[in-house]
C-alpha atoms as a PDB file:
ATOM      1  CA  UNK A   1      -2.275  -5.267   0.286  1.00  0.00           C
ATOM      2  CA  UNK A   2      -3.014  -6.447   3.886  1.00  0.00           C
ATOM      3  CA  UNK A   3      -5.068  -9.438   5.393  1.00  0.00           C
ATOM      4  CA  UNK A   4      -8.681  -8.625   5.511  1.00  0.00           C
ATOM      5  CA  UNK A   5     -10.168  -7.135   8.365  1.00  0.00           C
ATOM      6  CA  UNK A   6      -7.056  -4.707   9.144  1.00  0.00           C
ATOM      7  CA  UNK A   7      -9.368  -2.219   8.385  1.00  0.00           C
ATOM      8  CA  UNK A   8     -11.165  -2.785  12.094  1.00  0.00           C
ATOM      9  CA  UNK A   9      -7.931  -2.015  13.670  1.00  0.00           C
ATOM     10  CA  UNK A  10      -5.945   0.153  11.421  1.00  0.00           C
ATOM     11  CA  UNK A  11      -5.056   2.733  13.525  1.00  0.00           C
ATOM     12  CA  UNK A  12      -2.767   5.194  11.141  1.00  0.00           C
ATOM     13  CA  UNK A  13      -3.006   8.650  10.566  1.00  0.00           C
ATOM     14  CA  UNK A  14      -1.237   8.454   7.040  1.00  0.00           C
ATOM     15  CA  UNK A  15      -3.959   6.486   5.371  1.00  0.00           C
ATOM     16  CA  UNK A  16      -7.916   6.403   4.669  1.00  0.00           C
ATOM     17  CA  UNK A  17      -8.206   2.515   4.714  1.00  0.00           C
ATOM     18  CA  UNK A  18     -11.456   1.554   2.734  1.00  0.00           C
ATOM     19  CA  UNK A  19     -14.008  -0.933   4.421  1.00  0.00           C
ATOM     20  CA  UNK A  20     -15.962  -3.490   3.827  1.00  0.00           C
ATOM     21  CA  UNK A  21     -17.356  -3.462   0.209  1.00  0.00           C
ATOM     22  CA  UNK A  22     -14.797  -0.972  -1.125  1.00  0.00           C
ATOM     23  CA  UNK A  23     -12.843  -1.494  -4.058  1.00  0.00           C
ATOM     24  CA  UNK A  24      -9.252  -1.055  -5.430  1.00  0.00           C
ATOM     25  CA  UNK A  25      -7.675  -1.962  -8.615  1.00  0.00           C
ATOM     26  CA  UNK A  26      -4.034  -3.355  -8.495  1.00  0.00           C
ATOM     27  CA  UNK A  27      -2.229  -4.163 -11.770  1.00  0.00           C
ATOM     28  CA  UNK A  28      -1.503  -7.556 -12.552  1.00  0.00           C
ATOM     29  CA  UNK A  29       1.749  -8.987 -10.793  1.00  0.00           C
ATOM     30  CA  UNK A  30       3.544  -8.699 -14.595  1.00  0.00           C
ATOM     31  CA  UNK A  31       2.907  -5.427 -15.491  1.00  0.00           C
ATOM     32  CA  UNK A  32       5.923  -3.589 -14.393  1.00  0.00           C
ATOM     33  CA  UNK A  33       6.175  -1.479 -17.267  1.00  0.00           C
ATOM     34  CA  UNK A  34       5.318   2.259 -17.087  1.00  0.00           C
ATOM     35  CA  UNK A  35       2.138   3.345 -18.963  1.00  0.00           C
ATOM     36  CA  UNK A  36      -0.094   6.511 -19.168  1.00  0.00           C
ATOM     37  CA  UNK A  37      -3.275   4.756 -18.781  1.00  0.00           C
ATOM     38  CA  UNK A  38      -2.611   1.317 -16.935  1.00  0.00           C
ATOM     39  CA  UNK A  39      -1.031   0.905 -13.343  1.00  0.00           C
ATOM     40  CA  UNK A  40       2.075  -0.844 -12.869  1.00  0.00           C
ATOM     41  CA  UNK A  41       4.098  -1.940 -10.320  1.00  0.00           C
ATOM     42  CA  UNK A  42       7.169   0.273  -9.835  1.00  0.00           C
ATOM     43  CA  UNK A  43       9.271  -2.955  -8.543  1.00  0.00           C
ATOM     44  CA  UNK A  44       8.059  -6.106  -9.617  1.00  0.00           C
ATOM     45  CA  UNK A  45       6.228  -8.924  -7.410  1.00  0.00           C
ATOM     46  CA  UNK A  46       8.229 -11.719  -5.786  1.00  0.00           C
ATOM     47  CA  UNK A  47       5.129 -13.304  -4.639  1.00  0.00           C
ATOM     48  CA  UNK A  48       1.449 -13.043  -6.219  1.00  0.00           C
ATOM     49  CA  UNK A  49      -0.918 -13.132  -3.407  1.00  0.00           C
ATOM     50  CA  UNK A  50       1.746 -12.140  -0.774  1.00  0.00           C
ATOM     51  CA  UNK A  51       0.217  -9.553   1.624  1.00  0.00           C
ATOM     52  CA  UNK A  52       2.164  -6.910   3.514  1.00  0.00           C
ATOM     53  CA  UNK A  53       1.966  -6.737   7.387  1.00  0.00           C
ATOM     54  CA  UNK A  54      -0.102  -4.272   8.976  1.00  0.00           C
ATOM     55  CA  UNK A  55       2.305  -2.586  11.291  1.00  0.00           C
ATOM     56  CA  UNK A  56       4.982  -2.372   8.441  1.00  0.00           C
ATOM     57  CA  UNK A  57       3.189  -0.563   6.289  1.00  0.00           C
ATOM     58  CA  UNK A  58       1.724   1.973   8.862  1.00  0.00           C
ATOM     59  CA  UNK A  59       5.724   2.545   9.843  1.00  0.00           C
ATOM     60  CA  UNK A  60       6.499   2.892   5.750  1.00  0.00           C
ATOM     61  CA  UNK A  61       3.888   5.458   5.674  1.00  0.00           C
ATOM     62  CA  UNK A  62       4.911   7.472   9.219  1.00  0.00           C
ATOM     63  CA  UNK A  63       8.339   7.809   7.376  1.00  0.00           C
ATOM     64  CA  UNK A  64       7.772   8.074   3.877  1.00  0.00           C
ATOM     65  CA  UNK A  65       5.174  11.627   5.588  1.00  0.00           C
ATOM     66  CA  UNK A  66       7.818  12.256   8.204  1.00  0.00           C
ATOM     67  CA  UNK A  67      10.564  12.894   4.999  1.00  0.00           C
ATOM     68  CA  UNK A  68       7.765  14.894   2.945  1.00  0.00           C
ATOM     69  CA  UNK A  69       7.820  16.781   5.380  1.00  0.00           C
ATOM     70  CA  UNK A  70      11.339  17.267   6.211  1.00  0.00           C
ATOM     71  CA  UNK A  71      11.228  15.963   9.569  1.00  0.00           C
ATOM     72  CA  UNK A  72      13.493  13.032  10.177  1.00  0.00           C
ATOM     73  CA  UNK A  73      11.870   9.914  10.713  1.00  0.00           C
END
């Protein structure tokens, strides 16, 4: 969900971040539905092809942790 090549800086703790030559399946941007066997998209897409920056996500992930965890962000 981020440009390619973030993967040669990505410099998060919170996240393995797959390489070149890895795969991952994403559900199609209308299927926002909840299903046992097919993913879905818990809010739906705005914008098909619309990637997320780097640093953003890194921060969503040092929180989401940091509230697992009880600590406040």
């Amino acid at each position: 969900m981020v440009p390619p090549g973030t993967c040669e800086t990505w410099r998060s703790a919170e996240a393995l971040v797959r390489g070149p030559g890895a795969w991952l399946g994403i559900p199609r941007p209308d299927r926002t539905e909840p299903t046992s066997v097919i993913p879905y998209w818990a809010v739906p897409v705005k914008q098909a092809g619309k990637l997320c920056a780097p640093d953003a996500v890194a921060e969503l992930l040092r929180v989401g942790r940091a509230r697992l965890e009880g600590v406040a962000p």
